[in-house]
N, C-alpha and C. Protein backbone atom coordinates (compact mmCIF):
# COMPACT_ATOMS: atom_id res chain seq x y z
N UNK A 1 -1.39 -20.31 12.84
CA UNK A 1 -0.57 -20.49 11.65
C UNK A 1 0.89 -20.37 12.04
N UNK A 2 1.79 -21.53 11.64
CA UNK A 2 3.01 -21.52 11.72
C UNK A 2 3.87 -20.21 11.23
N UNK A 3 4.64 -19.46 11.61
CA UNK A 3 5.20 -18.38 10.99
C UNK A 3 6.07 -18.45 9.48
N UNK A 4 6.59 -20.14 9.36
CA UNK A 4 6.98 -19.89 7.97
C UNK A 4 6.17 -20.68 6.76
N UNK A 5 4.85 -20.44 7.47
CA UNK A 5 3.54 -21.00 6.30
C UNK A 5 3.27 -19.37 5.76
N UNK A 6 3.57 -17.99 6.70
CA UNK A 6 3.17 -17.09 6.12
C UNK A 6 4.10 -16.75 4.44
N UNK A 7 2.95 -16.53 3.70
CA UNK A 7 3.20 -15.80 2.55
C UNK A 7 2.16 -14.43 2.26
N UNK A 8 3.18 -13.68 1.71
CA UNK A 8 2.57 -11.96 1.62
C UNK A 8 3.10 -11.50 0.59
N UNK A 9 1.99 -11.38 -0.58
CA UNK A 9 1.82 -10.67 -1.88
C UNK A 9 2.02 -9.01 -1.31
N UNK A 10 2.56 -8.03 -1.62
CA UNK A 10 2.56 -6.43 -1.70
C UNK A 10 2.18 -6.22 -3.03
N UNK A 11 0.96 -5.43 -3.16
CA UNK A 11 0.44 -5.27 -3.90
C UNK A 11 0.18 -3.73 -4.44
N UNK A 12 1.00 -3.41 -5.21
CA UNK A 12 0.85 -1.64 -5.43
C UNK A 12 1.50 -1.27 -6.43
N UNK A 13 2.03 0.40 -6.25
CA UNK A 13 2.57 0.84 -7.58
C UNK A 13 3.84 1.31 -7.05
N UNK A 14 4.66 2.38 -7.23
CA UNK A 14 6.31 2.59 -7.49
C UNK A 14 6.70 2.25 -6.05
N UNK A 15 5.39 2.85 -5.10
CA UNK A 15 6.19 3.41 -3.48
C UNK A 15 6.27 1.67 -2.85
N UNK A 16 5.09 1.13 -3.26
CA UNK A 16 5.57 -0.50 -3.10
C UNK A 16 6.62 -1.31 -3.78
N UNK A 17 6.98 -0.79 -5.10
CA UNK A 17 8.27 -1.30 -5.95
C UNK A 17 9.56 -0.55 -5.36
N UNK A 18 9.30 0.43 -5.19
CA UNK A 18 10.59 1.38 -4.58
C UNK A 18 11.49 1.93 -5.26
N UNK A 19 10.49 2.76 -6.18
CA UNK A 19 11.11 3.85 -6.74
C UNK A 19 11.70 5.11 -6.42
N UNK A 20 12.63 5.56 -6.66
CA UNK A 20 13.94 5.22 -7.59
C UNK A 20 14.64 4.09 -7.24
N UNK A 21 14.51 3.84 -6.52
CA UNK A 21 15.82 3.32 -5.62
C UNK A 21 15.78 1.59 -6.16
N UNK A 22 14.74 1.00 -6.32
CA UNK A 22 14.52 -0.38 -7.07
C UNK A 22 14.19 -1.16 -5.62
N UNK A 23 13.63 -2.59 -5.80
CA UNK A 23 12.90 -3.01 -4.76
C UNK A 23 13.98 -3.55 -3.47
N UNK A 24 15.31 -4.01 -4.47
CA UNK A 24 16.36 -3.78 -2.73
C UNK A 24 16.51 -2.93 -1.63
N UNK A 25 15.78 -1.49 -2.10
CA UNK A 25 15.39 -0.67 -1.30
C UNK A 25 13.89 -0.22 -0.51
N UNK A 26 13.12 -0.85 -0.95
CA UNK A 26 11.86 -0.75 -0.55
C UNK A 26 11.62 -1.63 0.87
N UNK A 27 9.86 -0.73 0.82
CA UNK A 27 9.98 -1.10 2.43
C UNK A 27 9.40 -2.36 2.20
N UNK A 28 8.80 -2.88 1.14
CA UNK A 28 8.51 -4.39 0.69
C UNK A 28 9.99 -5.33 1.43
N UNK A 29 11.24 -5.38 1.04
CA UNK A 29 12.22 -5.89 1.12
C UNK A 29 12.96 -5.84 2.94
N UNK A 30 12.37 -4.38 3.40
CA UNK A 30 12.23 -4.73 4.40
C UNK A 30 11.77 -5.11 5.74
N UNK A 31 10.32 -5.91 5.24
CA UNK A 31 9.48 -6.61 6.06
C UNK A 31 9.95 -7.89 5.70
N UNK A 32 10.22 -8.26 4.07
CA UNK A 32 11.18 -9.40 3.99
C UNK A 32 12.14 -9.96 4.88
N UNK A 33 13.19 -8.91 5.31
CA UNK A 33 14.27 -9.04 6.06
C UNK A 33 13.70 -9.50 7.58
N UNK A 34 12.68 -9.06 7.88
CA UNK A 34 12.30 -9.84 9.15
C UNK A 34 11.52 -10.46 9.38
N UNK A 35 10.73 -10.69 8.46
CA UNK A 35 9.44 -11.38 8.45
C UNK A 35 9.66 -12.93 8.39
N UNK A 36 9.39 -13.50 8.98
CA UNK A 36 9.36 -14.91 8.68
C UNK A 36 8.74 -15.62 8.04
N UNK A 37 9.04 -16.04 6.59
CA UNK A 37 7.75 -16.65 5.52
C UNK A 37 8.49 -15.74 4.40
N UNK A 38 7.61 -15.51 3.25
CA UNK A 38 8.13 -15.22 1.62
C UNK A 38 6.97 -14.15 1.68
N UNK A 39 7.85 -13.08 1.41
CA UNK A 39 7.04 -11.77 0.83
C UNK A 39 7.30 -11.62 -0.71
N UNK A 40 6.45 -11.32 -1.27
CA UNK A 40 6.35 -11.03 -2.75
C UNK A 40 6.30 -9.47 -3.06
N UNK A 41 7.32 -8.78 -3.66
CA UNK A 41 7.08 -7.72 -4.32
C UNK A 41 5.91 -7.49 -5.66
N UNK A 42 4.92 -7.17 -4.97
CA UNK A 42 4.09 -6.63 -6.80
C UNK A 42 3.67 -5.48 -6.67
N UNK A 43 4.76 -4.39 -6.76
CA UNK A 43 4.66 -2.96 -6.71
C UNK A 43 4.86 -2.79 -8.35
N UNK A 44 4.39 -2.32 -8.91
CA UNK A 44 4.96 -1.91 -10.56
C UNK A 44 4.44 -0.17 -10.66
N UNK A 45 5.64 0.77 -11.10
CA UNK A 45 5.63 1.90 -10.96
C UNK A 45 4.65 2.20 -12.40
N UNK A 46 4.00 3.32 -11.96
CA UNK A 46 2.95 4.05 -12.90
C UNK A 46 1.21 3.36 -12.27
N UNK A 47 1.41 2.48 -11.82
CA UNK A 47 0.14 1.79 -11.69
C UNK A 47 -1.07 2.41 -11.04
N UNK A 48 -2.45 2.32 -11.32
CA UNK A 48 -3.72 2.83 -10.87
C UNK A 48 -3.86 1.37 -10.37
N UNK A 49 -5.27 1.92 -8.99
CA UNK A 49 -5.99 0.71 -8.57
C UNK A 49 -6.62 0.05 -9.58
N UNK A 50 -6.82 0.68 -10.91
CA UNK A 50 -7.31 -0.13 -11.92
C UNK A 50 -6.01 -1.03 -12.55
N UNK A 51 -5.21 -0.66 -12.92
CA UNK A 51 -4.40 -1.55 -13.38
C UNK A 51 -4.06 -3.02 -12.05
N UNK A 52 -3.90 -2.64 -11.09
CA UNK A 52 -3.51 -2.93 -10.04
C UNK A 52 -5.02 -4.71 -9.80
N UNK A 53 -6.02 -3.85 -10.34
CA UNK A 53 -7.22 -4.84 -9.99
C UNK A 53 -7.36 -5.74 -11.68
N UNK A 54 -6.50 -4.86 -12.57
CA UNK A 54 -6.52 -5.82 -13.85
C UNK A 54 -5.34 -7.30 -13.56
N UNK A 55 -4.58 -6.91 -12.58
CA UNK A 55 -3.45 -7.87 -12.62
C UNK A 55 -3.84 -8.80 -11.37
N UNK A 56 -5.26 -8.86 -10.66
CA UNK A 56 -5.03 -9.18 -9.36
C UNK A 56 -4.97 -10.67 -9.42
N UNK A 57 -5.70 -11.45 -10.48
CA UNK A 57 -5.76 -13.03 -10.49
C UNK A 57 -3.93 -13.31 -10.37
N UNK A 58 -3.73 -12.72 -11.54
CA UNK A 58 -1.93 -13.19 -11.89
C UNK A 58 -1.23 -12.88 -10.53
N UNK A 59 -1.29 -11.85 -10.08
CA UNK A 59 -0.04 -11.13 -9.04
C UNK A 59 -0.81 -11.61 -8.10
N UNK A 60 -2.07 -11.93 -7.34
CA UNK A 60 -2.27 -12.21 -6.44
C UNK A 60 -2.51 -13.78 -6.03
N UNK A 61 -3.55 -13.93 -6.49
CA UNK A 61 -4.77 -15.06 -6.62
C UNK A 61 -3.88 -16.27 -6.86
N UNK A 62 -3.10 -16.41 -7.99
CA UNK A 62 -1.94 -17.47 -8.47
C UNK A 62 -0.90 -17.39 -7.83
N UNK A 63 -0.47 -16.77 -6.68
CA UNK A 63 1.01 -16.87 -5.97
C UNK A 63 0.28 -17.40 -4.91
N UNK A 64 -1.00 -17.85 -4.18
CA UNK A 64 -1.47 -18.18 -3.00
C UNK A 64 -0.96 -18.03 -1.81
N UNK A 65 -1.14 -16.57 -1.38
CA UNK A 65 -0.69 -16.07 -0.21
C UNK A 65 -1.60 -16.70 0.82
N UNK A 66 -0.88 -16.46 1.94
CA UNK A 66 -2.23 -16.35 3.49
C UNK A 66 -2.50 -14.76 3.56
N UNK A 67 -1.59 -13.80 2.69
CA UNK A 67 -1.86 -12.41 3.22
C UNK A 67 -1.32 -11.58 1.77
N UNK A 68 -2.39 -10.48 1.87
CA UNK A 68 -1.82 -9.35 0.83
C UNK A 68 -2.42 -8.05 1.61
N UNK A 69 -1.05 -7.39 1.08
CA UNK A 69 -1.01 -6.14 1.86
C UNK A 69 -1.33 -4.98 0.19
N UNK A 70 -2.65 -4.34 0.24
CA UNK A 70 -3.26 -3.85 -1.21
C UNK A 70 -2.94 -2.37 -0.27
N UNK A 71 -2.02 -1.93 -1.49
CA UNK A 71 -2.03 -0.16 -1.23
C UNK A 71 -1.84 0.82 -2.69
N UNK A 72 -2.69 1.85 -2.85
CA UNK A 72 -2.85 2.17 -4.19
C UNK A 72 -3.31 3.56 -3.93
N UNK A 73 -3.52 3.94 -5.27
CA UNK A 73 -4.65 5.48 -5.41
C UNK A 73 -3.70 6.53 -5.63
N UNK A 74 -2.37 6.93 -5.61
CA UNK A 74 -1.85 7.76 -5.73
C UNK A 74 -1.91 8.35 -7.39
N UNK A 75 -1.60 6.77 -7.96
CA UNK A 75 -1.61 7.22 -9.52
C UNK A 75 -2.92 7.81 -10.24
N UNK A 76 -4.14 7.34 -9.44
CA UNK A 76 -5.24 7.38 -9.52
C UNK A 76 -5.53 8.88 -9.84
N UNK A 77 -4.90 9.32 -8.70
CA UNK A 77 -5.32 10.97 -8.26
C UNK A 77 -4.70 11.61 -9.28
N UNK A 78 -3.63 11.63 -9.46
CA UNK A 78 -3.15 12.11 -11.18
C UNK A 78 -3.48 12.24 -12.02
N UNK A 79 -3.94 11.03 -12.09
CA UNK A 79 -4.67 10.37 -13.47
C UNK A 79 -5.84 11.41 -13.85
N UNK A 80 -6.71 11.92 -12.51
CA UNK A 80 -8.02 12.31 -12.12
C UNK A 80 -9.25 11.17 -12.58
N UNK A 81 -8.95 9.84 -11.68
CA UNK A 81 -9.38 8.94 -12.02
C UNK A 81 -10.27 9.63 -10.71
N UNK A 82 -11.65 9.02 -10.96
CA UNK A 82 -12.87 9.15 -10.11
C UNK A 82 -12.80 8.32 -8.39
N UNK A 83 -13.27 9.44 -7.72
CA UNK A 83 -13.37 8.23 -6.12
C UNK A 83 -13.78 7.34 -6.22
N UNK A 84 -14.89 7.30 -7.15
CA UNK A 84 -16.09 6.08 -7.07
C UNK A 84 -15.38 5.01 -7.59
N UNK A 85 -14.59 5.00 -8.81
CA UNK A 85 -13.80 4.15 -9.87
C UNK A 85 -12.75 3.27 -8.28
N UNK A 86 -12.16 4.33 -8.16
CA UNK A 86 -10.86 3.95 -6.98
C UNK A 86 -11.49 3.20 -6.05
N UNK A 87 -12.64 3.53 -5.34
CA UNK A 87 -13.40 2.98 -4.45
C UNK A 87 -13.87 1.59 -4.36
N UNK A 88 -14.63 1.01 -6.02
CA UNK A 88 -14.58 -0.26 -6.36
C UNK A 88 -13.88 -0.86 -6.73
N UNK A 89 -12.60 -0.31 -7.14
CA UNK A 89 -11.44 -1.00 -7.20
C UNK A 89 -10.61 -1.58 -6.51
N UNK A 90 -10.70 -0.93 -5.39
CA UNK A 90 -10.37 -1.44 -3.90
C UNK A 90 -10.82 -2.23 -2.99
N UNK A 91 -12.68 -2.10 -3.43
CA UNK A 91 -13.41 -2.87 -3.00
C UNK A 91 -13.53 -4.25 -3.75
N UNK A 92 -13.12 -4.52 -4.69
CA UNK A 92 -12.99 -5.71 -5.31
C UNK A 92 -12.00 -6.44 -5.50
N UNK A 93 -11.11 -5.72 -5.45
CA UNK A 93 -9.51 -6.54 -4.92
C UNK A 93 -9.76 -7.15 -3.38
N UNK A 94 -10.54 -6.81 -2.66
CA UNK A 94 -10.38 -6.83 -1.05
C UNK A 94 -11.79 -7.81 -1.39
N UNK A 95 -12.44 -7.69 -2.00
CA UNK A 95 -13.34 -9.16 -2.46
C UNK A 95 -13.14 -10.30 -2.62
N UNK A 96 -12.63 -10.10 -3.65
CA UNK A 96 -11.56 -10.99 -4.41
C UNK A 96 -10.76 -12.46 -3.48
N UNK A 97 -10.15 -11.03 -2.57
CA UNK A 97 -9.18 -11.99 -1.57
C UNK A 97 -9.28 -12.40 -0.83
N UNK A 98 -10.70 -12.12 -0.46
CA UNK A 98 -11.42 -12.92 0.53
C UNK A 98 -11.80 -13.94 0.57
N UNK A 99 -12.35 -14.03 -1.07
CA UNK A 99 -13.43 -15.08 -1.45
C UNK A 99 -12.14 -16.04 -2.02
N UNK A 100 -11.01 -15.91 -1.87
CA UNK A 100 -9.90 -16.94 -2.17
C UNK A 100 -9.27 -17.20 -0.80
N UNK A 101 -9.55 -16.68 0.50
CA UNK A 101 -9.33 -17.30 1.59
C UNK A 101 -7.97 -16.10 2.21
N UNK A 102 -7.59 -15.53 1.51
CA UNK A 102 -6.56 -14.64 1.55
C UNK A 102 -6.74 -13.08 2.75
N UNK A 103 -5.79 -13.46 3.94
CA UNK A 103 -5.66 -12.28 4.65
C UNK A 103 -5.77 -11.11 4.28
N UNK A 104 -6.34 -9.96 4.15
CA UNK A 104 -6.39 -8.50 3.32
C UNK A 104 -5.77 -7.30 4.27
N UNK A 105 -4.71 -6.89 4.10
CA UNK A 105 -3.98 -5.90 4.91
C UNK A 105 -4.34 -4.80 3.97
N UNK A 106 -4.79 -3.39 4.90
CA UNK A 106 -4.56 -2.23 3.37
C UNK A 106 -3.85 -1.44 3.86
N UNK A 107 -3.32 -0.77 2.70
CA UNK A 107 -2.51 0.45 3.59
C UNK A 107 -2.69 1.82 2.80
N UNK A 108 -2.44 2.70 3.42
CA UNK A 108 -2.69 4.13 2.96
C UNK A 108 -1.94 4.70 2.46
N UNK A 109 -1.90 5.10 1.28
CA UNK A 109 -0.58 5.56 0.38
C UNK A 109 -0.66 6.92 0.91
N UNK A 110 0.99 7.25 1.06
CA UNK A 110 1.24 8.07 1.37
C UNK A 110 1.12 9.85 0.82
N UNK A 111 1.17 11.00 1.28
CA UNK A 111 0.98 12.09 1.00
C UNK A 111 1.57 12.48 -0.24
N UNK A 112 1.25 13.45 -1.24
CA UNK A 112 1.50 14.15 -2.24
C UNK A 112 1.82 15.35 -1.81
N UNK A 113 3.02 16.28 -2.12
CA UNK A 113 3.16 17.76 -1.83
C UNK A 113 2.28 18.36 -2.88
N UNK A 114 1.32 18.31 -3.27
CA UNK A 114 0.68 19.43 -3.33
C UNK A 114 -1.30 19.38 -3.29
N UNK A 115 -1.16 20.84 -3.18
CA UNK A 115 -2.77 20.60 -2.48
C UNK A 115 -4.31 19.45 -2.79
N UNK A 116 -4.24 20.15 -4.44
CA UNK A 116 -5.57 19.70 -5.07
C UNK A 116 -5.29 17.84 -4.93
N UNK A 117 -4.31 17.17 -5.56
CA UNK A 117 -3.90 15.77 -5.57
C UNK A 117 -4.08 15.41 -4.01
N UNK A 118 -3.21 15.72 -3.62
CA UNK A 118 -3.20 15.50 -1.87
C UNK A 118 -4.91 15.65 -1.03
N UNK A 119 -5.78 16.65 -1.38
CA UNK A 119 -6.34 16.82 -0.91
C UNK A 119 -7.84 15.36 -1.39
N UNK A 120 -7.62 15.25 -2.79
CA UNK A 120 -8.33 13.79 -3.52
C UNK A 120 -7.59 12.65 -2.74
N UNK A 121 -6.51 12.18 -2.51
CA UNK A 121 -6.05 11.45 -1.81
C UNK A 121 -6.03 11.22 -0.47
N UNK A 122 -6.58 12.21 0.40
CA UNK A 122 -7.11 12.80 2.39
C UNK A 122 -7.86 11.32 1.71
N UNK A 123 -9.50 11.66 0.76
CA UNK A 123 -10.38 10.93 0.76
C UNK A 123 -10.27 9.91 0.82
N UNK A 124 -9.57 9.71 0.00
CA UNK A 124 -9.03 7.78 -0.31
C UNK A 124 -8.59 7.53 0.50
N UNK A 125 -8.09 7.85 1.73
CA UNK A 125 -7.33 7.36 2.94
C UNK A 125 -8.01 7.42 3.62
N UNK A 126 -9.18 8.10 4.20
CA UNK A 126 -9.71 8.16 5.23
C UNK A 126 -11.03 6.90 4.68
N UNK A 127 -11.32 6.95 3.52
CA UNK A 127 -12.06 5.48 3.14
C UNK A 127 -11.66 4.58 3.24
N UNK A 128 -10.71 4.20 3.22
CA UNK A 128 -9.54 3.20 3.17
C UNK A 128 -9.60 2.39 4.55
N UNK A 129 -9.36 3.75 5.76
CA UNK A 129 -9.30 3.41 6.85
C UNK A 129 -11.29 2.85 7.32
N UNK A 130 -11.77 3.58 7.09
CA UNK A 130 -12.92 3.85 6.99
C UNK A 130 -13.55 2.31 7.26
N UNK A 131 -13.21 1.79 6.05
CA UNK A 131 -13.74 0.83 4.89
C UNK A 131 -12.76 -0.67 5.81
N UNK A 132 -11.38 -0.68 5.68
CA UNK A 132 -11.34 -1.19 6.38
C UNK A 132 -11.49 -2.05 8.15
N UNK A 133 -11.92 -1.11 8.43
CA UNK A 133 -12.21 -1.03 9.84
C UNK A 133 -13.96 -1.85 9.96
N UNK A 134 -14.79 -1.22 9.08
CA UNK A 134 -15.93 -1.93 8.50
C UNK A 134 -15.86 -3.46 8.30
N UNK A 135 -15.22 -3.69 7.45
CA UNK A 135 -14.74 -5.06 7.37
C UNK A 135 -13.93 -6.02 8.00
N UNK A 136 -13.21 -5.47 9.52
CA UNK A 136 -12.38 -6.08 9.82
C UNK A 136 -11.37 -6.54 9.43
N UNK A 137 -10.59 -5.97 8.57
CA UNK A 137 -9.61 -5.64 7.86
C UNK A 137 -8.25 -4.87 8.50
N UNK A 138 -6.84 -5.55 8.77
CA UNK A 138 -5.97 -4.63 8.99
C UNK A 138 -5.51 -3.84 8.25
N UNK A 139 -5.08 -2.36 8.98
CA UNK A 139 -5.06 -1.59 8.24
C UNK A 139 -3.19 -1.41 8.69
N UNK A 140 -2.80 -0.66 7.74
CA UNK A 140 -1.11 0.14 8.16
C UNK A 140 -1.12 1.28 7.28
N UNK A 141 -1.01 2.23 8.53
CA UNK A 141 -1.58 3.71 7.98
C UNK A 141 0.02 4.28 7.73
N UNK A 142 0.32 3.65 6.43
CA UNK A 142 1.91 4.16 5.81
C UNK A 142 1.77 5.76 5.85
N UNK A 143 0.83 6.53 6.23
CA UNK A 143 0.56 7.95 5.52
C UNK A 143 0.85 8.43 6.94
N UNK A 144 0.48 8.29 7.58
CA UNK A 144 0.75 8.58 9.22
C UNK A 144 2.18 9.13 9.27
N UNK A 145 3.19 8.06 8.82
CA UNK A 145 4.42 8.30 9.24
C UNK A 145 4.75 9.59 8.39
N UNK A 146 4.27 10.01 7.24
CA UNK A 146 4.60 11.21 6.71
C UNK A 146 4.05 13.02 6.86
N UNK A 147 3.33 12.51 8.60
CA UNK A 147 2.80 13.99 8.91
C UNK A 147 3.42 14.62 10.07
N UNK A 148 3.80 15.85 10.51
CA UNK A 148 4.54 16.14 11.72
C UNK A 148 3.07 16.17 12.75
N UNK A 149 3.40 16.67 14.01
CA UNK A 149 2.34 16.36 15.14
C UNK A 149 1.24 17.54 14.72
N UNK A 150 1.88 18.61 13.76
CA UNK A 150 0.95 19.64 13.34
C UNK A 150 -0.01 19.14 12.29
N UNK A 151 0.49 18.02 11.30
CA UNK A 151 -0.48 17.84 10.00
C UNK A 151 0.06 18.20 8.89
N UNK A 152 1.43 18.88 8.99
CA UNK A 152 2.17 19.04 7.82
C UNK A 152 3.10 17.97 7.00
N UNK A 153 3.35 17.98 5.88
CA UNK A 153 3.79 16.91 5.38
C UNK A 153 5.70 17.12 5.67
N UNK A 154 5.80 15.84 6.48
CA UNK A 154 7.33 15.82 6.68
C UNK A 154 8.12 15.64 5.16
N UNK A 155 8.72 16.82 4.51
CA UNK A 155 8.72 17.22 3.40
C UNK A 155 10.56 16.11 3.37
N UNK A 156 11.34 15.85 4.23
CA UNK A 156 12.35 15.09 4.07
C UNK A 156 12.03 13.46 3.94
N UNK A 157 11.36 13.39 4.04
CA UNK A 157 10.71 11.70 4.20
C UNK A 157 10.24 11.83 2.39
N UNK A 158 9.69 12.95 1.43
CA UNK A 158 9.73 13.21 0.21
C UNK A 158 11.09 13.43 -0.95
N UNK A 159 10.71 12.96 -1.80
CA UNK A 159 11.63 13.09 -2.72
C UNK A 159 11.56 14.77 -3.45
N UNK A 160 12.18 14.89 -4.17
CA UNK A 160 12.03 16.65 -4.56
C UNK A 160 10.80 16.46 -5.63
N UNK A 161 10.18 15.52 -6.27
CA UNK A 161 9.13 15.09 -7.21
C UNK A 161 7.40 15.06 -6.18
N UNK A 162 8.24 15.39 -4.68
CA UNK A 162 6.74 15.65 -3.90
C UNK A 162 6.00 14.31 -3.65
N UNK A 163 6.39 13.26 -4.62
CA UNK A 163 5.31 12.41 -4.46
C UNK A 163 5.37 10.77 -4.13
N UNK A 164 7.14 10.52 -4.32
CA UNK A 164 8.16 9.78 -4.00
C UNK A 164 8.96 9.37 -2.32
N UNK A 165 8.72 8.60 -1.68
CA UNK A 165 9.55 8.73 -0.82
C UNK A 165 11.04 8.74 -0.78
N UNK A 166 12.03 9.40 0.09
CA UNK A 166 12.87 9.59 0.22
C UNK A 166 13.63 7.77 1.03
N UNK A 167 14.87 7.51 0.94
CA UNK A 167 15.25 6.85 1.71
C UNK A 167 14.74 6.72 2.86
N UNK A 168 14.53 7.64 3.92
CA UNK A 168 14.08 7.64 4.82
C UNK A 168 12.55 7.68 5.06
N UNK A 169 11.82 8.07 4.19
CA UNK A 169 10.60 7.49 3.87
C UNK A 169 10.27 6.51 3.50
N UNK A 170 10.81 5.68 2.59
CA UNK A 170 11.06 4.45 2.57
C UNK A 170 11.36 3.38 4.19
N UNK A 171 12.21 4.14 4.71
CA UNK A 171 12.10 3.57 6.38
C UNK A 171 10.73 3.44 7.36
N UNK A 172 10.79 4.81 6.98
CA UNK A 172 9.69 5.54 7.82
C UNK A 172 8.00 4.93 7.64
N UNK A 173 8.06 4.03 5.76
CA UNK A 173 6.93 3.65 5.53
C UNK A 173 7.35 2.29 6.31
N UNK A 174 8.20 1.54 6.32
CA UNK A 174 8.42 0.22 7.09
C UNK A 174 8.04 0.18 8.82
N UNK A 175 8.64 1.32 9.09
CA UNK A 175 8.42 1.04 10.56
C UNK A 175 6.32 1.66 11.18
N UNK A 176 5.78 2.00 10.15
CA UNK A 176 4.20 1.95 10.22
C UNK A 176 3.83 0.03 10.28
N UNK A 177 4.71 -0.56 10.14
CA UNK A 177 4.23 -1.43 9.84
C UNK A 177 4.22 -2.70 11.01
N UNK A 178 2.77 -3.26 11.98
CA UNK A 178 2.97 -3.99 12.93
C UNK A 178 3.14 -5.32 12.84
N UNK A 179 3.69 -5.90 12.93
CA UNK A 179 4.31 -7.55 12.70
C UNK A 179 3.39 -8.30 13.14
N UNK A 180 2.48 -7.69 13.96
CA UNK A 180 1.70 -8.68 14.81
C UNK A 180 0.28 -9.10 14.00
N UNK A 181 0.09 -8.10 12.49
CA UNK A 181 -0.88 -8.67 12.06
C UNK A 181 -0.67 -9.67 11.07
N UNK A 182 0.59 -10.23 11.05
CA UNK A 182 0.41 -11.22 9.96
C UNK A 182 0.43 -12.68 11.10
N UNK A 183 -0.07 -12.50 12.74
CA UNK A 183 -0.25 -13.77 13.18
C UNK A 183 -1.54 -13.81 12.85
């Protein structure tokens, strides 16, 4: 595939929209900046993998990507929306985009400062990875970049809301990210 046939839907909630900061700041905008081809922002803040899988024909399916990069579950865990719920929700977006011919990148939303949320969210990430790997699916483990070599959450890469990236988390989620899977 020619590099400027690539197109890439981002598909998620604030940390893909790039909240606070708005999507000129997100790390959506900057895979834009180097990516060769049209990236699409569809991060919308507040969003569950359910909302996320209510919008997938419109935001996904109808912009006809070669690639979507699906990352979710944070709102989920809040919510105290169920694994199982999150699980097929993920699994059917990543259906979905298959059965429309569409590249499926996932990525692992990043850490929550605090335990009980954070600790519902380990799950969803390690399924994620899990699940993708099963399927042959690339993965970009955005969550990675937010742990020190001990396992603690690099608390400056966070916003003071714990659950937000910081500017530099916002970086930090970009540079998880390998260029080489959208050949």
């Amino acid at each position: 595939m020619h590099n400027d046939a690539i197109k890439v839907v981002c598909l998620g909630d604030s940390i893909t929209w790039g909240f606070p900061y708005g999507p000129e700041y997100s790390w959506v905008k900057m895979l834009a900046d180097v990516l060769k081809g049209e990236v699409i922002n569809q991060g919308i803040n507040g969003n569950t993998t359910s909302d996320m899988l209510a919008r997938f024909n419109r935001a996904v399916i109808n912009a006809k990507p070669t690639h979507v990069i699906i990352m979710g579950g944070a709102n989920d865990v809040i919510c105290q929306e169920s694994f199982e719920q999150i699980v097929f929700n993920i699994q059917s977006m990543t259906e979905k985009a298959l059965e429309n011919g569409i590249k499926v990148i996932m990525g692992t939303p990043p850490p929550i400062d605090e335990p009980e949320p954070e600790r519902r969210l380990k799950r969803i990430r390690e399924w994620i990875i899990n699940h993708a790997r099963m399927k042959h699916l690339a993965i970009i483990d955005f969550a990675a970049a937010f742990f020190d070599s001990s396992g603690n959450i690099r608390l400056e890469y966070l916003l003071a809301d714990g659950a937000h990236p910081s500017s530099k988390g916002y970086q930090a989620l970009f540079a998880q990210i390998d260029l080489k899977i959208f050949i």
